[in-house]
C-alpha atoms as a PDB file:
ATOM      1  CA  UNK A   1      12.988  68.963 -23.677  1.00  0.00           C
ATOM      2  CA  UNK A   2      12.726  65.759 -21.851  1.00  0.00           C
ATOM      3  CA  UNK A   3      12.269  62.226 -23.844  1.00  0.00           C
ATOM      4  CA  UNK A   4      10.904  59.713 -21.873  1.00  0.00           C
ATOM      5  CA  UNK A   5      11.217  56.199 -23.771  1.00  0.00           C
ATOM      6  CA  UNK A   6       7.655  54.305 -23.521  1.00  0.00           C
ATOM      7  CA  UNK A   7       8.312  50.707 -23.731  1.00  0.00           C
ATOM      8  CA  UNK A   8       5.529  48.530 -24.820  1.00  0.00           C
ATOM      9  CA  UNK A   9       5.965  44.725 -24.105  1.00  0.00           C
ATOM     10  CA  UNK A  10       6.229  42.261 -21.345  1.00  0.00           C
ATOM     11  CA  UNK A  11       9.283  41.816 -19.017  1.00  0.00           C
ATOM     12  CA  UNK A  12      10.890  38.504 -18.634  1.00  0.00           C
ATOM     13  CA  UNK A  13       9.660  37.925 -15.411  1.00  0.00           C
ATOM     14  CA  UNK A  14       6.104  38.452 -16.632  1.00  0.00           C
ATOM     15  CA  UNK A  15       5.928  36.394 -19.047  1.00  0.00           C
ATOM     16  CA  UNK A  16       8.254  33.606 -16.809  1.00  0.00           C
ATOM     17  CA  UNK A  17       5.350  34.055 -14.414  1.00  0.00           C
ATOM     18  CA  UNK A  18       2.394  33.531 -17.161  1.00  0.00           C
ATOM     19  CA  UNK A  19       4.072  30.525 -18.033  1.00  0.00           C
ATOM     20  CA  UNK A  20       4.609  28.805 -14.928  1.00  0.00           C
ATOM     21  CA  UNK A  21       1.047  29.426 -14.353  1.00  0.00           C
ATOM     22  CA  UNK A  22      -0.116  28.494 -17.343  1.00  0.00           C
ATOM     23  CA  UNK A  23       1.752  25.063 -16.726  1.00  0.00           C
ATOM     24  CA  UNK A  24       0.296  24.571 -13.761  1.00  0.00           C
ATOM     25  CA  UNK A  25      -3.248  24.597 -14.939  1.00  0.00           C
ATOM     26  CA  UNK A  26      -2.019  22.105 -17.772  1.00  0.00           C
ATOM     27  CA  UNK A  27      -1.084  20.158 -15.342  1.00  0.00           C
ATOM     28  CA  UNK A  28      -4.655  20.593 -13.239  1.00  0.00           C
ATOM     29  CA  UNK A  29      -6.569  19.918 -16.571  1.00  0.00           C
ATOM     30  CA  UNK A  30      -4.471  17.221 -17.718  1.00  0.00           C
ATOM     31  CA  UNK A  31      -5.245  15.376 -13.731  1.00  0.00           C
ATOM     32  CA  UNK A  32      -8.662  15.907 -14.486  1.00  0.00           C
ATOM     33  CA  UNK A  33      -9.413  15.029 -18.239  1.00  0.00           C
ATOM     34  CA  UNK A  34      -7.193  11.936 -16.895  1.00  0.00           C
ATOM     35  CA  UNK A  35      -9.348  11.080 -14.061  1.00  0.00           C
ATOM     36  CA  UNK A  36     -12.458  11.332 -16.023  1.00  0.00           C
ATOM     37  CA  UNK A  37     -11.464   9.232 -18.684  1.00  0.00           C
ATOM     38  CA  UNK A  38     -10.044   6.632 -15.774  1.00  0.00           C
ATOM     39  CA  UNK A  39     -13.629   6.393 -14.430  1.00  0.00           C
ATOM     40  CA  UNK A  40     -15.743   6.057 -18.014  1.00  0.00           C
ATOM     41  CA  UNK A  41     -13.486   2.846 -18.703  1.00  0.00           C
ATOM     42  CA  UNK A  42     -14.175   1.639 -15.208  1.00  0.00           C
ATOM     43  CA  UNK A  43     -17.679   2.140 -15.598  1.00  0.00           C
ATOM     44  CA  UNK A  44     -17.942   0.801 -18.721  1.00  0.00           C
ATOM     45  CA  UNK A  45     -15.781  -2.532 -17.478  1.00  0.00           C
ATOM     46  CA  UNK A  46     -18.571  -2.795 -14.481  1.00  0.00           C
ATOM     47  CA  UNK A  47     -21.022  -2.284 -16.898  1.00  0.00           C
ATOM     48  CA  UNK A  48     -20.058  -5.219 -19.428  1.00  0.00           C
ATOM     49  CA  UNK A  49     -19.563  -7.611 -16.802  1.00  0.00           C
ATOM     50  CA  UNK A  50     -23.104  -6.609 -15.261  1.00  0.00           C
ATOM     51  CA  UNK A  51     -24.357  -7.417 -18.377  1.00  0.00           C
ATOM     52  CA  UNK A  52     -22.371 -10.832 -18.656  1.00  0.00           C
ATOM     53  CA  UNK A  53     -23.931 -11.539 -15.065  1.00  0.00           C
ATOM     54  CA  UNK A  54     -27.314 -10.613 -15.902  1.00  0.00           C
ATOM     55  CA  UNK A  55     -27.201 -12.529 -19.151  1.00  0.00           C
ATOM     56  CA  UNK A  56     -25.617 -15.634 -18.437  1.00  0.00           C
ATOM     57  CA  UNK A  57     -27.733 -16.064 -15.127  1.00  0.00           C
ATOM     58  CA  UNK A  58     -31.019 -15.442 -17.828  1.00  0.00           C
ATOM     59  CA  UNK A  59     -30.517 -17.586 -20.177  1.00  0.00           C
ATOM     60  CA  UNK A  60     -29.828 -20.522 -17.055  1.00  0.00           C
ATOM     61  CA  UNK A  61     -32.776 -19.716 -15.228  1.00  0.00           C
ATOM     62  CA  UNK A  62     -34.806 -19.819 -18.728  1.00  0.00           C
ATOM     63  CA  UNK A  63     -33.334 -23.172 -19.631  1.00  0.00           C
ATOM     64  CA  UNK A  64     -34.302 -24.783 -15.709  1.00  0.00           C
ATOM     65  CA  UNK A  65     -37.553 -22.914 -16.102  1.00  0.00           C
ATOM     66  CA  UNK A  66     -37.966 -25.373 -19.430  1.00  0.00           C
ATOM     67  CA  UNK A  67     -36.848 -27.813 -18.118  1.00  0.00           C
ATOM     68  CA  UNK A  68     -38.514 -31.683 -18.780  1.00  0.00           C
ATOM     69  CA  UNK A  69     -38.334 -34.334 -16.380  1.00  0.00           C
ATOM     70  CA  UNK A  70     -35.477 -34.345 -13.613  1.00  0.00           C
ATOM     71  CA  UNK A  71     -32.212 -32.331 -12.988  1.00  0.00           C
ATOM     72  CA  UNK A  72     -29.228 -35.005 -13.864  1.00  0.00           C
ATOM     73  CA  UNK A  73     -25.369 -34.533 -11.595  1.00  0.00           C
ATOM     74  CA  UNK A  74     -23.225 -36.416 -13.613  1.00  0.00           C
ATOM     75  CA  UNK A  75     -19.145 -36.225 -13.683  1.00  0.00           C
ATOM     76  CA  UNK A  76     -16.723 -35.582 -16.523  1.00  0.00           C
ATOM     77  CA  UNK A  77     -12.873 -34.870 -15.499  1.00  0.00           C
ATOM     78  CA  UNK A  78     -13.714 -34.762 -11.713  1.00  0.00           C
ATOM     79  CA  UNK A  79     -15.998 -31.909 -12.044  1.00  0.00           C
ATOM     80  CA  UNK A  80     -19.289 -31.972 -11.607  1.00  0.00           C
ATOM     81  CA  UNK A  81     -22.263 -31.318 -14.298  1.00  0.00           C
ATOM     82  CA  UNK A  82     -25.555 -29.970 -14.229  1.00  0.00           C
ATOM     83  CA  UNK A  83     -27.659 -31.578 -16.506  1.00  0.00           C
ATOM     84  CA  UNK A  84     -31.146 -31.872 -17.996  1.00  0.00           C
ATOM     85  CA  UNK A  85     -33.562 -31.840 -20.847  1.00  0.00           C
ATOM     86  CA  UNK A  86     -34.784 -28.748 -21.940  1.00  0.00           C
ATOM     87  CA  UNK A  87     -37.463 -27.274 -24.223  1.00  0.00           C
ATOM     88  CA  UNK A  88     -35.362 -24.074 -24.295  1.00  0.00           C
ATOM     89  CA  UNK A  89     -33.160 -24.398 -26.942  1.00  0.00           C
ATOM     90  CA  UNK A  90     -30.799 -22.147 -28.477  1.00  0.00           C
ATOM     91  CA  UNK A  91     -30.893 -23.450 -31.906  1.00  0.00           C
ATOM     92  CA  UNK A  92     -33.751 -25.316 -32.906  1.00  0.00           C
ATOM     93  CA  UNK A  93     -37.099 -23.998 -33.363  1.00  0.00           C
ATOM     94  CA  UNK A  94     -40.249 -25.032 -31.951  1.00  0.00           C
ATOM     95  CA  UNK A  95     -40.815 -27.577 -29.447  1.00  0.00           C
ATOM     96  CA  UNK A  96     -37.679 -29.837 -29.482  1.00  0.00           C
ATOM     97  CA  UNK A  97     -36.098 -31.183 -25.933  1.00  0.00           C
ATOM     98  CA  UNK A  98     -32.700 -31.114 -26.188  1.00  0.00           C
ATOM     99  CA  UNK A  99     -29.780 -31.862 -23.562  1.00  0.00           C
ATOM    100  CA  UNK A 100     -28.223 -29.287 -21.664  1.00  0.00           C
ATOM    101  CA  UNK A 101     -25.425 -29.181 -19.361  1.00  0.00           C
ATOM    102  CA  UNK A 102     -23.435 -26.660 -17.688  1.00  0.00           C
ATOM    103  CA  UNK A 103     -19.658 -26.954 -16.578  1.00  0.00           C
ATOM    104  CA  UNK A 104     -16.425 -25.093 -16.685  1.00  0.00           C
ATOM    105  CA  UNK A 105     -13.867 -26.083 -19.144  1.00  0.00           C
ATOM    106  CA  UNK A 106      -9.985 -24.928 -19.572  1.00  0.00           C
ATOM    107  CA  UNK A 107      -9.965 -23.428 -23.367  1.00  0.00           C
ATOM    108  CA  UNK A 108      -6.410 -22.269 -24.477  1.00  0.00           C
ATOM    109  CA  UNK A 109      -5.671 -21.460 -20.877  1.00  0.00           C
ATOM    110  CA  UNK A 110      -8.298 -19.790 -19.917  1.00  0.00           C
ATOM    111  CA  UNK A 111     -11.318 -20.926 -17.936  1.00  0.00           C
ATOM    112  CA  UNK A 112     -14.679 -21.010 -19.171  1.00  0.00           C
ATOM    113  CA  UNK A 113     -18.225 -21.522 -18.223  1.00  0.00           C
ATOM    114  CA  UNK A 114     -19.923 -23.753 -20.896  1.00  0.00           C
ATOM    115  CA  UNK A 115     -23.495 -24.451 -22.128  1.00  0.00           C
ATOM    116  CA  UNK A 116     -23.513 -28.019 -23.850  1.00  0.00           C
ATOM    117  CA  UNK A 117     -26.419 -29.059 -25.648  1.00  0.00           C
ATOM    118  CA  UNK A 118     -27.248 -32.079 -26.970  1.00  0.00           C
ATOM    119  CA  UNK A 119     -29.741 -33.086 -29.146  1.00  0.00           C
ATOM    120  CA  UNK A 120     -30.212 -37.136 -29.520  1.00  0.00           C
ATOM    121  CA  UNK A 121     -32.611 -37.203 -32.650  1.00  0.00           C
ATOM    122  CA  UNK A 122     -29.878 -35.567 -34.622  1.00  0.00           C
ATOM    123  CA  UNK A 123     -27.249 -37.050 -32.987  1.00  0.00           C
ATOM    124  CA  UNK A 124     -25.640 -33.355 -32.336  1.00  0.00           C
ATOM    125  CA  UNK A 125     -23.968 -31.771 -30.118  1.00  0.00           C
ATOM    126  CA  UNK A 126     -22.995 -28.295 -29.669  1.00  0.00           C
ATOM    127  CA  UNK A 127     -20.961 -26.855 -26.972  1.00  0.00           C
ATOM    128  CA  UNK A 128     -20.684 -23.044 -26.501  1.00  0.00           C
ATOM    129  CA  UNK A 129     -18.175 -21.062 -24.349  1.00  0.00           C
ATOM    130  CA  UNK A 130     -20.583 -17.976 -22.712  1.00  0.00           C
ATOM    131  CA  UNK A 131     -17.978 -16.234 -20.544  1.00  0.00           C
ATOM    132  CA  UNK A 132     -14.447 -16.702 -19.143  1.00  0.00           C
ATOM    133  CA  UNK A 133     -15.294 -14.326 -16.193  1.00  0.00           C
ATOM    134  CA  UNK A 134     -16.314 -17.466 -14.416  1.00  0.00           C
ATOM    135  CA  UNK A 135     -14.077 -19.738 -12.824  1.00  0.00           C
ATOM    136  CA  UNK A 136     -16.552 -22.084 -10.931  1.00  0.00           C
ATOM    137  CA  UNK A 137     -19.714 -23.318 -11.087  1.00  0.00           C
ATOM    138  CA  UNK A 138     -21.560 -24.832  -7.923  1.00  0.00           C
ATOM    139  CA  UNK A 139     -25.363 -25.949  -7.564  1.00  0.00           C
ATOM    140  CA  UNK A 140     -27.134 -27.594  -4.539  1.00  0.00           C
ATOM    141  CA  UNK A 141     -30.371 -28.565  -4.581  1.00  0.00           C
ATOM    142  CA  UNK A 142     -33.403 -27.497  -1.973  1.00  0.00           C
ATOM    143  CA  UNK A 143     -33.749 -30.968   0.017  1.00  0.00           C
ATOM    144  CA  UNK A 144     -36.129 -31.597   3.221  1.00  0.00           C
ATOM    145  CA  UNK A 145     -35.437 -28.119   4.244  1.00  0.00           C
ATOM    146  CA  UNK A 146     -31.779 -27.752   3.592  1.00  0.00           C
ATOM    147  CA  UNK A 147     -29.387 -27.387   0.706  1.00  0.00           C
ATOM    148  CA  UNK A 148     -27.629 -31.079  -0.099  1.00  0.00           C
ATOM    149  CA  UNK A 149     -26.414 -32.462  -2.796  1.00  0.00           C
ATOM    150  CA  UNK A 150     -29.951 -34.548  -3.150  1.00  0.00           C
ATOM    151  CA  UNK A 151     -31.759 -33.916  -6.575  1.00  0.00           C
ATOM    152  CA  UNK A 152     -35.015 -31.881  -6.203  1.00  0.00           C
ATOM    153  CA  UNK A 153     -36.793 -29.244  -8.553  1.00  0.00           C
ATOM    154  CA  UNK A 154     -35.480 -26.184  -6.700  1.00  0.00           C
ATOM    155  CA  UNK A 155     -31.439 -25.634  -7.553  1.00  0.00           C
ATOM    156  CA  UNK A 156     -29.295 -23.084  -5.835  1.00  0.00           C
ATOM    157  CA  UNK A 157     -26.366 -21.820  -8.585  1.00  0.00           C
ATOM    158  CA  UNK A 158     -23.471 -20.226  -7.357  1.00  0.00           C
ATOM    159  CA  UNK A 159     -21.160 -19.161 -10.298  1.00  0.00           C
ATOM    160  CA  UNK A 160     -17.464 -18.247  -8.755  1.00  0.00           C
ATOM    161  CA  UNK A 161     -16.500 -14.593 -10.789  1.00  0.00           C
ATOM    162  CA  UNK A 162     -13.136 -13.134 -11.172  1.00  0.00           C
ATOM    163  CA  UNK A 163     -13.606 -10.663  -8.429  1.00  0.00           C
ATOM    164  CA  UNK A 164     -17.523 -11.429  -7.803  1.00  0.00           C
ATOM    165  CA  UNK A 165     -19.499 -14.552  -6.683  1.00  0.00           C
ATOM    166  CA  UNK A 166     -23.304 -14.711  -7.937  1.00  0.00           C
ATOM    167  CA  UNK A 167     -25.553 -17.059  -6.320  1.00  0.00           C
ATOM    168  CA  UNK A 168     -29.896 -17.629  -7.490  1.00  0.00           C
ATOM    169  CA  UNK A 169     -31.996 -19.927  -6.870  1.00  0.00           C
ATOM    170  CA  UNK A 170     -34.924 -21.307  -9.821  1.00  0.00           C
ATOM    171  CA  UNK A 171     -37.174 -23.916 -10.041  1.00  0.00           C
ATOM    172  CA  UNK A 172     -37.947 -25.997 -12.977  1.00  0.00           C
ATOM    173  CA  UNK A 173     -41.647 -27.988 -13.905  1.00  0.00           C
ATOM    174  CA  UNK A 174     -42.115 -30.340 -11.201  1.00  0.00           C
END
């Protein structure tokens, strides 16, 4: 009588194999959950400042659509400011023309765009930082056919970004 021994199990190199497989799509899956996640935070980084964009460049072309009476360049630090009275205001109610300028102020180091409005019948003023995504503001104005420095109704903004310029051009009441 012969006995044969059965052995039930896996052999090192079996299981040596399944594991160095096994690793490897770790590995893949790890690459890819990676990647995926890599892309929703870019995404959602393009997406914020999109919205910055789109909301900044609303609320100016809403306060120059408002606008009363004449656009005003006046100088504060050696920058330039865009200023002018406004029915568009962002904290009184009803119909009350207030001040508003727009500049770009250092704040703790960091560089921000600023809406300024004034409001002479109270004798207030309030100055609020929108966005430190832009470095720069420009405008020129729409001038006997060409851009100049001129004052007219029709202003070109260029706002200097980070990594991304925006330029639009509005027109306030004549």
């Amino acid at each position: 009588m012969l006995f044969t021994v059965r052995r039930s199990g896996f052999t090192l190199l079996e299981i040596l194999i399944a594991v160095f497989l096994s690793s490897i799509i770790m590995v893949g899956l790890y690459e890819l959950f990676n990647s995926v996640l890599n892309a929703k935070t870019f995404s959602e980084t393009r997406q914020d400042k999109t919205e910055i964009i789109y909301k900044v460049v609303s609320l100016m072309q809403r306060d120059i659509r408002c606008k009363v009476g004449d656009f005003f360049v006046t100088y504060r630090g050696g920058k330039r400011i865009l200023d002018f009275n406004t029915t568009d205001s962002l904290f009184y109610s009803g119909f009350v023309v207030v001040n508003v300028s727009y500049y770009t102020e250092e704040i703790d180091g960091k560089v921000y765009l600023v809406r300024e409005e004034k409001n002479s019948d109270l004798n207030e003023d309030i100055a609020i930082p929108l966005t430190d995504y832009f470095r720069n503001i420009e405008f020129k104005f729409y001038y006997a056919g060409e851009w100049t420095d001129t004052v007219s109704p029709i202003v070109k903004i260029t706002l200097y970004g980070k990594d991304k310029n925006v330029s639009f051009v509005t027109r306030g009441v004549i």
